[in-house]
C-alpha atoms as a PDB file:
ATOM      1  CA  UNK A   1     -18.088  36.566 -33.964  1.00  0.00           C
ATOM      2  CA  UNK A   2     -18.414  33.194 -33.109  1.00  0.00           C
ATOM      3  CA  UNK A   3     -16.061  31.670 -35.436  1.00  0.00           C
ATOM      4  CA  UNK A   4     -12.968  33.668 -34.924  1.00  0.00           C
ATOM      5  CA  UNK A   5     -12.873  33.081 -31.095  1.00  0.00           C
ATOM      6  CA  UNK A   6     -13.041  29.250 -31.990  1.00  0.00           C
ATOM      7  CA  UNK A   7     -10.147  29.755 -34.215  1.00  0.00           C
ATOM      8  CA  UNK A   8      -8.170  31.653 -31.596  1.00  0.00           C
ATOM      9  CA  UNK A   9      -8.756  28.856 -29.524  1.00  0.00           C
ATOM     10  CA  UNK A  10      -7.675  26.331 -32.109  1.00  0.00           C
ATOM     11  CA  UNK A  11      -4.923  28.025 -32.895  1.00  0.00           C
ATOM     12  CA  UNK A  12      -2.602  27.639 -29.129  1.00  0.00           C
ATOM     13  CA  UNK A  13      -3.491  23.839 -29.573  1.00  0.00           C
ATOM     14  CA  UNK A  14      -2.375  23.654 -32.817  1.00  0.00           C
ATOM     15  CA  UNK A  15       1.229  25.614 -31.579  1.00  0.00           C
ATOM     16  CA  UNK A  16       1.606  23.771 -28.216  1.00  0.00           C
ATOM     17  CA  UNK A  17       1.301  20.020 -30.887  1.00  0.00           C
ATOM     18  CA  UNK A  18       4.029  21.432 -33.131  1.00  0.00           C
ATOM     19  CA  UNK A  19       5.972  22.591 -30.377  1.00  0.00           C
ATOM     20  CA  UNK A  20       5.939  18.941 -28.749  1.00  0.00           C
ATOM     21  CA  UNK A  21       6.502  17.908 -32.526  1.00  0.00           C
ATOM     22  CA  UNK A  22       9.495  19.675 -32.984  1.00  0.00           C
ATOM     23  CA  UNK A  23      10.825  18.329 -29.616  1.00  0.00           C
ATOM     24  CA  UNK A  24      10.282  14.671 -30.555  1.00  0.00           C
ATOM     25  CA  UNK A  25      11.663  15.352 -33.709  1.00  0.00           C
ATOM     26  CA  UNK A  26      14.579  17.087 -32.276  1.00  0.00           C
ATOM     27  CA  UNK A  27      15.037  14.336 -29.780  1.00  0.00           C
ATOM     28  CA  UNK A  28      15.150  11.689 -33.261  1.00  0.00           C
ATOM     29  CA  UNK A  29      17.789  13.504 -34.695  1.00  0.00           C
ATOM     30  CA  UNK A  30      19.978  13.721 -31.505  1.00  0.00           C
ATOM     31  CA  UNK A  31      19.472   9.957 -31.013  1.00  0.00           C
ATOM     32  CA  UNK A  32      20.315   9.082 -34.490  1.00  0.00           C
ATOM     33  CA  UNK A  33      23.368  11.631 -34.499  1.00  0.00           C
ATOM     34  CA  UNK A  34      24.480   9.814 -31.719  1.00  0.00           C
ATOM     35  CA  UNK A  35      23.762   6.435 -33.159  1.00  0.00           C
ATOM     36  CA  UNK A  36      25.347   7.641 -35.879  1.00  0.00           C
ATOM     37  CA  UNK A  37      28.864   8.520 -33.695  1.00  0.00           C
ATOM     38  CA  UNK A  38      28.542   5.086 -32.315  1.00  0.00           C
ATOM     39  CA  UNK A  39      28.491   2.581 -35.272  1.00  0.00           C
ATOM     40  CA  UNK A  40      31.648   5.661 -36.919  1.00  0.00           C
ATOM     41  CA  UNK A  41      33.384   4.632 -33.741  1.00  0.00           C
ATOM     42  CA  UNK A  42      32.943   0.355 -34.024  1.00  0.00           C
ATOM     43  CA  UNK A  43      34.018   0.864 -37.524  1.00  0.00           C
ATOM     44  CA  UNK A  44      37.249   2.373 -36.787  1.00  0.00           C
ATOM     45  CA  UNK A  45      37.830  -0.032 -33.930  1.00  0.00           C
ATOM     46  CA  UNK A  46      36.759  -3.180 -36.340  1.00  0.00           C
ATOM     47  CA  UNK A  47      39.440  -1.712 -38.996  1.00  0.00           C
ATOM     48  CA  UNK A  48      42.403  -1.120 -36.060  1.00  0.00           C
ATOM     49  CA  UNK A  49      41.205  -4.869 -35.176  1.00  0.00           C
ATOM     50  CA  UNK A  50      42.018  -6.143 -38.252  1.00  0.00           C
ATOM     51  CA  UNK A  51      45.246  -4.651 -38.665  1.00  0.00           C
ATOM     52  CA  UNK A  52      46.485  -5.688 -35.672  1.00  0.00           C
ATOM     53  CA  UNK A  53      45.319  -9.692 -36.771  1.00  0.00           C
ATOM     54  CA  UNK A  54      47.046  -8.619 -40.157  1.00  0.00           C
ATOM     55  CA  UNK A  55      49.800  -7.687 -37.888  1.00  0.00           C
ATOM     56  CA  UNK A  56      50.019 -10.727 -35.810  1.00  0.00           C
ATOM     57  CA  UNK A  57      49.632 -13.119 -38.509  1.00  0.00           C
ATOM     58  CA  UNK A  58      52.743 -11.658 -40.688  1.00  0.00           C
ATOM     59  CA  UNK A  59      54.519 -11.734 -37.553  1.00  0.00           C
ATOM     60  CA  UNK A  60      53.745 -15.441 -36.523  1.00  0.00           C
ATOM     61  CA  UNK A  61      54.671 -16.094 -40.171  1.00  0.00           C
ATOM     62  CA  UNK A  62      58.628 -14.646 -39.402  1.00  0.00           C
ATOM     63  CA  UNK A  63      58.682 -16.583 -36.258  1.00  0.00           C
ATOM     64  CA  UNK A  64      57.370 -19.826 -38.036  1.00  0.00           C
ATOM     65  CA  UNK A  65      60.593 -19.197 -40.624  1.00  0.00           C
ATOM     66  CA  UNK A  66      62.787 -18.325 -37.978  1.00  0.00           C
ATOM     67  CA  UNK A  67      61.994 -21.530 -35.799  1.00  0.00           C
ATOM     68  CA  UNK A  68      62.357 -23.726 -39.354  1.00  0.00           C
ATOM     69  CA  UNK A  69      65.687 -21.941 -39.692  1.00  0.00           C
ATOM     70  CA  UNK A  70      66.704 -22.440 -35.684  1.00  0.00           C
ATOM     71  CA  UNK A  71      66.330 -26.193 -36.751  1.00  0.00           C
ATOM     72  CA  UNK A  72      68.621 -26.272 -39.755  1.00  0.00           C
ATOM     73  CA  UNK A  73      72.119 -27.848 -39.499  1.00  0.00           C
ATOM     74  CA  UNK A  74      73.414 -24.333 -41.096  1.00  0.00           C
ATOM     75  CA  UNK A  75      72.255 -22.569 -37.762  1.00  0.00           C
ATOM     76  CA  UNK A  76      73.671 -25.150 -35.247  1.00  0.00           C
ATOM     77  CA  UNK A  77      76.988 -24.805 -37.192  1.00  0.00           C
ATOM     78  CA  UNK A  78      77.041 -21.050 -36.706  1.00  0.00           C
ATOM     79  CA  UNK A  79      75.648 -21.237 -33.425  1.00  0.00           C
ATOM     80  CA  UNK A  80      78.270 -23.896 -32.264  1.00  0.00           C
ATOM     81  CA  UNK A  81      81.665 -21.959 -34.431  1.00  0.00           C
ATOM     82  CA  UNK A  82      80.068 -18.480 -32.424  1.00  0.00           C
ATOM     83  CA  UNK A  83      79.010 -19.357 -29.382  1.00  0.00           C
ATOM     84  CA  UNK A  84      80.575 -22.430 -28.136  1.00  0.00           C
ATOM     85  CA  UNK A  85      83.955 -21.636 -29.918  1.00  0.00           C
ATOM     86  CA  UNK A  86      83.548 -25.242 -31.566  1.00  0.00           C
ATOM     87  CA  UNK A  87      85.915 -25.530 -34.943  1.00  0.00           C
ATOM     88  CA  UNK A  88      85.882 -27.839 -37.857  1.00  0.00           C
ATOM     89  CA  UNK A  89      88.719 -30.502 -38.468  1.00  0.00           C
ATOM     90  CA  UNK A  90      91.643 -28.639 -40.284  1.00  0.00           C
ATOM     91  CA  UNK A  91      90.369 -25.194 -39.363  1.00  0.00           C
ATOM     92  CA  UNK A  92      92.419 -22.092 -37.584  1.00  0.00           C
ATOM     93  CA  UNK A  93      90.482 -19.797 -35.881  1.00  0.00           C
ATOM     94  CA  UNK A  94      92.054 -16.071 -35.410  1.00  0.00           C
ATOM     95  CA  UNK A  95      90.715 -13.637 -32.408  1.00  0.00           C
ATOM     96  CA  UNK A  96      91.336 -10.342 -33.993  1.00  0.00           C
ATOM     97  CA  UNK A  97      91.183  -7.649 -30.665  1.00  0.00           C
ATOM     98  CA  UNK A  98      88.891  -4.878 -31.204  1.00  0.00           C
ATOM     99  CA  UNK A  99      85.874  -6.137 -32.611  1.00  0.00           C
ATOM    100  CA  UNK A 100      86.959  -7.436 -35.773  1.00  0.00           C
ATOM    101  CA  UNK A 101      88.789  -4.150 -36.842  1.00  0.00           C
ATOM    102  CA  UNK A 102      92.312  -4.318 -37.270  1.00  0.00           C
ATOM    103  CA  UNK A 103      94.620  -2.097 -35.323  1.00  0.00           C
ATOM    104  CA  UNK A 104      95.725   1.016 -36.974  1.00  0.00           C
ATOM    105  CA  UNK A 105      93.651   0.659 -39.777  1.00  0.00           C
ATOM    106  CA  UNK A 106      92.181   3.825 -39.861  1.00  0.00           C
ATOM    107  CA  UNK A 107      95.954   5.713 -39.549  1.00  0.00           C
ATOM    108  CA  UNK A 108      96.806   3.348 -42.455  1.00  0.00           C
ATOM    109  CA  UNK A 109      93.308   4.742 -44.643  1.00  0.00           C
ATOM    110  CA  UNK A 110      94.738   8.346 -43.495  1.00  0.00           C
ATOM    111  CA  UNK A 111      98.338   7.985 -44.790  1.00  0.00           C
ATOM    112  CA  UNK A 112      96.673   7.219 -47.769  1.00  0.00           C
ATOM    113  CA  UNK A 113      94.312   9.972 -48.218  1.00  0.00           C
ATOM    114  CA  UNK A 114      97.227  12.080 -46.881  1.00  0.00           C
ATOM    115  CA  UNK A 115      99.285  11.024 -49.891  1.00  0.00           C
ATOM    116  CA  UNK A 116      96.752  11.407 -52.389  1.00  0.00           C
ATOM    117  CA  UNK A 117      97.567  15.178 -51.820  1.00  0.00           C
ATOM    118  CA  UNK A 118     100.018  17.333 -53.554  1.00  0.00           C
ATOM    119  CA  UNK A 119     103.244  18.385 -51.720  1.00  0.00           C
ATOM    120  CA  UNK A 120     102.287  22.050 -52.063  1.00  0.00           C
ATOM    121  CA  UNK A 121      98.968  21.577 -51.407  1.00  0.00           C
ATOM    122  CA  UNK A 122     100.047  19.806 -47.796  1.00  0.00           C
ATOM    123  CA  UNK A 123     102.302  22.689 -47.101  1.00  0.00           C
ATOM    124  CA  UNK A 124      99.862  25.292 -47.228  1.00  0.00           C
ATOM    125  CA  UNK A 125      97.183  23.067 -45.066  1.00  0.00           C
ATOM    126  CA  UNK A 126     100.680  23.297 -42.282  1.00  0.00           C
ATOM    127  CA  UNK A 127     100.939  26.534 -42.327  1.00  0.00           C
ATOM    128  CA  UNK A 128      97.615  28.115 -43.157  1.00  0.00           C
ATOM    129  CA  UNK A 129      95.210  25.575 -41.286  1.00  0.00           C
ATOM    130  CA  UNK A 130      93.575  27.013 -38.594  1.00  0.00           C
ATOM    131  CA  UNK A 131      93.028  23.564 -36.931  1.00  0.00           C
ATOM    132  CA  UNK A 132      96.230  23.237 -34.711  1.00  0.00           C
ATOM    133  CA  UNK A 133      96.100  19.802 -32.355  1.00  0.00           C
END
């Protein structure tokens, strides 16, 4: 009877090594998950870097062309007839009120459409409109 006690004896050893086994191994795989998170993470931050220089460098590219066109003698023209109200020899300059839209205009582009309507068809739109003003 001698050798089964020694194997019952053997035997809470061998559970109480796996047991501390499993735990290192479980502790591996929760390090290396989180490892893993980490360098998922700097990736995506590396890539958002890198648009944003991508970003930055188209945009210093516009304001490098814009400041090459802020020195051209085309923009100091336009800058001096619009801002400074400065006029070429020979040339009339005409302030048209309202923004640059002419004054009754849009009653003029009404008539029109107005117009391009039959007689009968205008009649009935009098008396059968509901829209009264």
């Amino acid at each position: 009877m001698q050798p089964n006690s020694k194997k019952r004896k053997l035997k809470p050893w061998r559970l109480f090594i796996a047991f501390v086994v499993g735990i290192v191994v479980v502790f591996i795989m929760m390090s290396y998950g989180q490892e893993l998170r980490r360098r998922v993470e700097l990736q995506q931050h590396v890539s958002d870097l890198k648009k944003e220089i991508t970003d930055n460098n188209q945009r210093i590219a516009d304001l490098r062309n814009l400041l090459e066109y802020l020195k051209t003698d085309d923009y100091v023209e336009r800058a001096a007839h619009e801002k400074l109200g400065f006029q070429v020899p020979g040339e009339h300059v005409v302030i048209v009120p309202g923004g640059g839209s002419v004054a009754g205009a849009q009653n003029i582009q009404e008539q029109t459409v107005e117009s391009q309507v039959s007689v009968p068809h205008q009649w009935w739109n009098l008396f059968f409109e509901t829209n009264f003003q």
